[in-house]
Structures are given as C-alpha cells and as structure tokens.
PDB file of N, CA and C in Angstrom:
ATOM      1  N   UNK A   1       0.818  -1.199   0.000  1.00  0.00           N
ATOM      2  CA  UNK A   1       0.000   0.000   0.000  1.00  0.00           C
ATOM      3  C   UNK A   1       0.860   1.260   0.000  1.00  0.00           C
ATOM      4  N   UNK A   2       2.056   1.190   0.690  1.00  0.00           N
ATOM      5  CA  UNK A   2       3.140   2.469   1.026  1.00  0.00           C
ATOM      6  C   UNK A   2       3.118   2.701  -0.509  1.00  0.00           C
ATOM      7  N   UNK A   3       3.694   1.965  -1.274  1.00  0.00           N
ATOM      8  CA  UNK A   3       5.069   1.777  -2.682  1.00  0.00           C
ATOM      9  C   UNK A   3       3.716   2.385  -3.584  1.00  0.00           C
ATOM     10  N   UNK A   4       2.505   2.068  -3.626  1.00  0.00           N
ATOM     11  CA  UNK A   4       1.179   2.513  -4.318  1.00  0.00           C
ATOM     12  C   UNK A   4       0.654   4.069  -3.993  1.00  0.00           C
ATOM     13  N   UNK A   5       0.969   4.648  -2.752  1.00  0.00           N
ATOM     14  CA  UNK A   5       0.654   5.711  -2.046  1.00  0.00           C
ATOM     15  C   UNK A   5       1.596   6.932  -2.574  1.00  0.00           C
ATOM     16  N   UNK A   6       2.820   6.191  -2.549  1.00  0.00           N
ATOM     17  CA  UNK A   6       4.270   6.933  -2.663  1.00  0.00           C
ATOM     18  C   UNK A   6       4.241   7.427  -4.574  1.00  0.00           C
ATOM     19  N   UNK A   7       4.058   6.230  -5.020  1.00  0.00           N
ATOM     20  CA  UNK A   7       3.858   6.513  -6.438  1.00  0.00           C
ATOM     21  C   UNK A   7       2.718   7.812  -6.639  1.00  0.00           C
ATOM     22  N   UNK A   8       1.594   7.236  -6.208  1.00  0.00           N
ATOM     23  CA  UNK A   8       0.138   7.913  -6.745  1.00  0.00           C
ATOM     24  C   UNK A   8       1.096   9.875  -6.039  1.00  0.00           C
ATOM     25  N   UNK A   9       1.599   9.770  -4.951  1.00  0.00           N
ATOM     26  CA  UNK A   9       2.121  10.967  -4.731  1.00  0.00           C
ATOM     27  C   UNK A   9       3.227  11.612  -5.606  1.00  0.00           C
ATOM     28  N   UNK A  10       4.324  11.188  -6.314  1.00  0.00           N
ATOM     29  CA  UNK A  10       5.022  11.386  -7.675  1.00  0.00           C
ATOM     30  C   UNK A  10       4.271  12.277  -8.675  1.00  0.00           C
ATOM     31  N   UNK A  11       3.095  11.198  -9.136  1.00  0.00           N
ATOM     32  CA  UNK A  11       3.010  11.545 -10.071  1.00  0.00           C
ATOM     33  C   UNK A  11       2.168  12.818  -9.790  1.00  0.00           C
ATOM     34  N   UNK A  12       1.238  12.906  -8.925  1.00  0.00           N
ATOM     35  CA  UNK A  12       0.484  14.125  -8.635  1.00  0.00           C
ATOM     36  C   UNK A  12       1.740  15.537  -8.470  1.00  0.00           C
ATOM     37  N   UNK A  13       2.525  15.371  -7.502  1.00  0.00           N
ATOM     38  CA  UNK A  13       3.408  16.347  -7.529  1.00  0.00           C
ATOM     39  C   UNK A  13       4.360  17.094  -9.096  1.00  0.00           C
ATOM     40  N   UNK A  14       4.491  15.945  -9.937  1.00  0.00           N
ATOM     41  CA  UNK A  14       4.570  16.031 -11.307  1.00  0.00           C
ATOM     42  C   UNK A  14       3.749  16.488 -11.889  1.00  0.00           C
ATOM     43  N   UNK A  15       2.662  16.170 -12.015  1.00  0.00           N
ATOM     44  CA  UNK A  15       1.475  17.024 -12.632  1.00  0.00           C
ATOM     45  C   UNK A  15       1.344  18.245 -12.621  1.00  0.00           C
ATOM     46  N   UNK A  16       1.127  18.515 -10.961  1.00  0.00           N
ATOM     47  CA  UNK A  16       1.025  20.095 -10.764  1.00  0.00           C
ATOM     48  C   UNK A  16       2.160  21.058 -10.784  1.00  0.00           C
ATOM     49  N   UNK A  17       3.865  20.278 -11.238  1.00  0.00           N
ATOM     50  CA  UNK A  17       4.407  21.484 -11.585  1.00  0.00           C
ATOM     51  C   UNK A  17       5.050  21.395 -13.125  1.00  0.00           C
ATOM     52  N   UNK A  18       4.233  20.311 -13.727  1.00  0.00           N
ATOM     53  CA  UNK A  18       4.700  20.732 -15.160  1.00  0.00           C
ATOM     54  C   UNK A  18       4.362  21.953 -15.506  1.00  0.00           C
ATOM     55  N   UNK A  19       5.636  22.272 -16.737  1.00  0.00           N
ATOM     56  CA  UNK A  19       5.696  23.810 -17.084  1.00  0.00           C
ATOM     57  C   UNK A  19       4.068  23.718 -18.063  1.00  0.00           C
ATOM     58  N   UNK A  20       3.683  24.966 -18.409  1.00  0.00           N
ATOM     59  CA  UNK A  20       2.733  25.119 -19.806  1.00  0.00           C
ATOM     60  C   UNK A  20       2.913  25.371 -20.441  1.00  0.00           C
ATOM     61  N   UNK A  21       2.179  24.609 -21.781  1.00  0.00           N
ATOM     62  CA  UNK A  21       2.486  23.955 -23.022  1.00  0.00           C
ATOM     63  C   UNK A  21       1.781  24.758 -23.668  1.00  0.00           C
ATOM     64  N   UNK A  22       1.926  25.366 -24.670  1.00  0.00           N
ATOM     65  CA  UNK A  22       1.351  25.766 -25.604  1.00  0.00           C
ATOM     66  C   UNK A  22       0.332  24.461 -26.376  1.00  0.00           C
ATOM     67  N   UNK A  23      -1.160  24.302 -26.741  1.00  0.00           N
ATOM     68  CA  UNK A  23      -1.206  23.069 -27.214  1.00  0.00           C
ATOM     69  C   UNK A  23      -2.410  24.072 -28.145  1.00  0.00           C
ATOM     70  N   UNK A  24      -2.516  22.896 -29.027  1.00  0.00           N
ATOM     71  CA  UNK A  24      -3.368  23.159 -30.235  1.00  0.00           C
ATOM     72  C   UNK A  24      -4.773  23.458 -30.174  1.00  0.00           C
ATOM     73  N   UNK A  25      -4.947  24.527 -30.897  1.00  0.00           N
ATOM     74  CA  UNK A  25      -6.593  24.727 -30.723  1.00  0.00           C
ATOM     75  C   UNK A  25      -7.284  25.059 -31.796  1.00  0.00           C
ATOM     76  N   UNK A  26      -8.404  25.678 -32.093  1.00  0.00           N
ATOM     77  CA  UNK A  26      -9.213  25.969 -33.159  1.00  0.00           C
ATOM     78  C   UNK A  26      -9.927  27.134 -32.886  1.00  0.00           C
ATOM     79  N   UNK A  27      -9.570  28.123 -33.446  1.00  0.00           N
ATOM     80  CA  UNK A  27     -10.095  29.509 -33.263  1.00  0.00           C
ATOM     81  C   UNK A  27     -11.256  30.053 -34.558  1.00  0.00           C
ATOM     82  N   UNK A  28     -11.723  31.174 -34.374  1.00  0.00           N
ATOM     83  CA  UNK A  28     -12.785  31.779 -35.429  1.00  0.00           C
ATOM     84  C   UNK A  28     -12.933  32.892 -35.220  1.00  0.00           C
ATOM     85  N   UNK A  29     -13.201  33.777 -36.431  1.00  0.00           N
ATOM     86  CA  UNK A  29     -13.301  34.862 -36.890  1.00  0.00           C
ATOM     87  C   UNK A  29     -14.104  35.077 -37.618  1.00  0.00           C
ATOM     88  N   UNK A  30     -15.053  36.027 -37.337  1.00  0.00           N
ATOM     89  CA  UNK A  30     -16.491  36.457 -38.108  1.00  0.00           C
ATOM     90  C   UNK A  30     -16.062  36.658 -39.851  1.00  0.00           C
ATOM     91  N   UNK A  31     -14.357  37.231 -39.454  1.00  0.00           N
ATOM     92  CA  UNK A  31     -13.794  37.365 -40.790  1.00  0.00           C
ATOM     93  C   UNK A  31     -13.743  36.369 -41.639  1.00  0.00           C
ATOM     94  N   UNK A  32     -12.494  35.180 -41.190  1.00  0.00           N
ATOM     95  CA  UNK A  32     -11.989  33.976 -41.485  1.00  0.00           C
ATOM     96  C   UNK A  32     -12.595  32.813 -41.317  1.00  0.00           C
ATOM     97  N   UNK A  33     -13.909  32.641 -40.151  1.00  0.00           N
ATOM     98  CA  UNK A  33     -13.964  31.148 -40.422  1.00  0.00           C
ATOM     99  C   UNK A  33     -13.231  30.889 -38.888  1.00  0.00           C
ATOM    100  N   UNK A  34     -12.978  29.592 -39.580  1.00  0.00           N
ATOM    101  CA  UNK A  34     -12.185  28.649 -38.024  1.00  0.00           C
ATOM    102  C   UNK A  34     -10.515  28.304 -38.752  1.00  0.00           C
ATOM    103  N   UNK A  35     -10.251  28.412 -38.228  1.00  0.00           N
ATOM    104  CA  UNK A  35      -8.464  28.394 -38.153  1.00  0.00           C
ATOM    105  C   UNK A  35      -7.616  27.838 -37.027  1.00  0.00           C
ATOM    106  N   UNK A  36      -6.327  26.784 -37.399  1.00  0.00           N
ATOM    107  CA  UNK A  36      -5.933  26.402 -36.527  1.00  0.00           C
ATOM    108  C   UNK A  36      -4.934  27.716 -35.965  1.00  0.00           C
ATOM    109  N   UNK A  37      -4.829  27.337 -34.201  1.00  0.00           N
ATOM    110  CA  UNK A  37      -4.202  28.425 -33.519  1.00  0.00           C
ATOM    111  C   UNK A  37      -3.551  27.518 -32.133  1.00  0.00           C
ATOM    112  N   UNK A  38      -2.673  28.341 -31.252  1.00  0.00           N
ATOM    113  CA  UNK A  38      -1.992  27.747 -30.025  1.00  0.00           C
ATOM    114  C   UNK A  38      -2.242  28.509 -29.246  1.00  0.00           C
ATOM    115  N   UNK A  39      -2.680  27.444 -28.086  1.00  0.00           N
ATOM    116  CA  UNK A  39      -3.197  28.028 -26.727  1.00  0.00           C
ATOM    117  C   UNK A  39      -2.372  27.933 -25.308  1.00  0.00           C
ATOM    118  N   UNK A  40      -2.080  29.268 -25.114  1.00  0.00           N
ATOM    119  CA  UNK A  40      -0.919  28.582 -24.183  1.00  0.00           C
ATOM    120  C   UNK A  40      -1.366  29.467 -22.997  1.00  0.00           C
ATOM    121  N   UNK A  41      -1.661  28.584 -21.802  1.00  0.00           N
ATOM    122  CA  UNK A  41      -1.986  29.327 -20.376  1.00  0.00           C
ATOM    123  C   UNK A  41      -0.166  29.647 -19.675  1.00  0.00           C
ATOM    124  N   UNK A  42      -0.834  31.000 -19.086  1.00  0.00           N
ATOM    125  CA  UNK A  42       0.415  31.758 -18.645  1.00  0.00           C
ATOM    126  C   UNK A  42       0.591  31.834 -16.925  1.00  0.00           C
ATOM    127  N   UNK A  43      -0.338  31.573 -16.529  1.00  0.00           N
ATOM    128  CA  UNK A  43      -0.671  31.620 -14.859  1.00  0.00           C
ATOM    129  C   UNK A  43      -1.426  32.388 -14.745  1.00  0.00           C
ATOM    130  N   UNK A  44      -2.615  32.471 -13.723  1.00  0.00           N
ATOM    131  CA  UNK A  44      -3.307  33.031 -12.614  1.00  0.00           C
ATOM    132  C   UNK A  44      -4.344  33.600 -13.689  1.00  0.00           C
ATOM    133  N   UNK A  45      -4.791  32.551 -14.498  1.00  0.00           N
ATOM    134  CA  UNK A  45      -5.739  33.106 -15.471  1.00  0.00           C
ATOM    135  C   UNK A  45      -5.268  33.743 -16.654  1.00  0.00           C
ATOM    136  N   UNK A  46      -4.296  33.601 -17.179  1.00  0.00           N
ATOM    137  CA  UNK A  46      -3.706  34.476 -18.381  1.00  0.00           C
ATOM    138  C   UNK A  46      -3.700  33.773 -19.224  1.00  0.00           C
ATOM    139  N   UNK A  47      -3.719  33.585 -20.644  1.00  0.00           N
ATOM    140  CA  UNK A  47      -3.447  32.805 -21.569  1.00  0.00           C
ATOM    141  C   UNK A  47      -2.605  34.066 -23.132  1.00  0.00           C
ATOM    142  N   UNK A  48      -1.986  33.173 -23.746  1.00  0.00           N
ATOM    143  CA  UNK A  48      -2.065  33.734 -24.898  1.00  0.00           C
ATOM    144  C   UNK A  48      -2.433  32.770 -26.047  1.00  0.00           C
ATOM    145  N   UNK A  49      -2.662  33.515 -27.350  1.00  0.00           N
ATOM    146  CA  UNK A  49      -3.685  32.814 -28.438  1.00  0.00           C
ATOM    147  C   UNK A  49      -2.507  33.343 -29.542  1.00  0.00           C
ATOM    148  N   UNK A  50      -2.122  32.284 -30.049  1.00  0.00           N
ATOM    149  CA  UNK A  50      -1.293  32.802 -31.649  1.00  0.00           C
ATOM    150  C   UNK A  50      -1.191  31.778 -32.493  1.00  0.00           C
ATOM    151  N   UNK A  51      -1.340  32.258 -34.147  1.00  0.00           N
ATOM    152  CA  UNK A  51      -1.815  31.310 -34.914  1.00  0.00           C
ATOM    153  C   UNK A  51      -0.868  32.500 -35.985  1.00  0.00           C
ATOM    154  N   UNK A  52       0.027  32.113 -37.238  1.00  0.00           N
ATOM    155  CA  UNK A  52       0.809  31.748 -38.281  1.00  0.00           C
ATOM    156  C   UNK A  52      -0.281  33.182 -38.878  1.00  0.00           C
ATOM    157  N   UNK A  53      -0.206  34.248 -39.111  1.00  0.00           N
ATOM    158  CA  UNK A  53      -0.703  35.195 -40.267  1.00  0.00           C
ATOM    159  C   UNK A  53      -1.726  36.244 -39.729  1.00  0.00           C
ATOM    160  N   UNK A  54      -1.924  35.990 -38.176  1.00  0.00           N
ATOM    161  CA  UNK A  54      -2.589  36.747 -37.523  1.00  0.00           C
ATOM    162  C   UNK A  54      -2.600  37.596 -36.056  1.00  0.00           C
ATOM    163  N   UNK A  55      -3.099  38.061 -36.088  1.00  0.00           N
ATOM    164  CA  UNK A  55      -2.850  39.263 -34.255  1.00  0.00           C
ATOM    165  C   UNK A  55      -2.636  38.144 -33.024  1.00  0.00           C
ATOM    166  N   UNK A  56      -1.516  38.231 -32.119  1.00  0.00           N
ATOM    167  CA  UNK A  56      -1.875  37.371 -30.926  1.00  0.00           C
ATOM    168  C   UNK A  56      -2.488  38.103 -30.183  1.00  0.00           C
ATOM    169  N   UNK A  57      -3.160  37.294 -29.269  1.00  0.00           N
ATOM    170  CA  UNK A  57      -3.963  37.589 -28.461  1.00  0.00           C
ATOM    171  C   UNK A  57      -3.321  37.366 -26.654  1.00  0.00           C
TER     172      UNK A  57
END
C-alpha cells in the first residue's frame, strides 16, 4: 500500500508542476472562419492565443 501511495504521490506532484504547453486549438473569426491556432496558459488566469498570419492575443 506504502510503494502505491508513494507513487500515486510522484506523479500528482509532477502534474502540478509541469511547465505550460502551448497546445493546439481551433479559433474563429467572423472574418476567417475557423483556423488552426496555439493556446498557451500563462498563470493566474492568463493565456495567450497565436496562430501563423494573424494578431496574438
């Protein structure tokens, strides 16, 4: 039960301090349509939005 406890605690502590990832998303524009874009959270509620030919956000 320890060696199961000890693990399940690893990986949680891993979890919560991986860095953030920019990961893939799908954005839209009344202009453009839907377009692929990257979503990357910054901390404490922040994110930024950037996609190849257009404004980041």
């Amino acid at each position: 039960m320890l060696p199961r406890l000890a693990f399940l605690a690893t990986v949680a502590v891993l979890t919560l301090t991986a860095p953030a990832i920019a990961k893939d998303a799908r954005c839209f524009t009344t202009d453009d349509g839907y377009y692929d874009c990257d979503f990357e959270p910054l901390g404490d509620g922040s994110f930024e939005i950037t996609a190849e030919g257009y404004p980041s956000f």
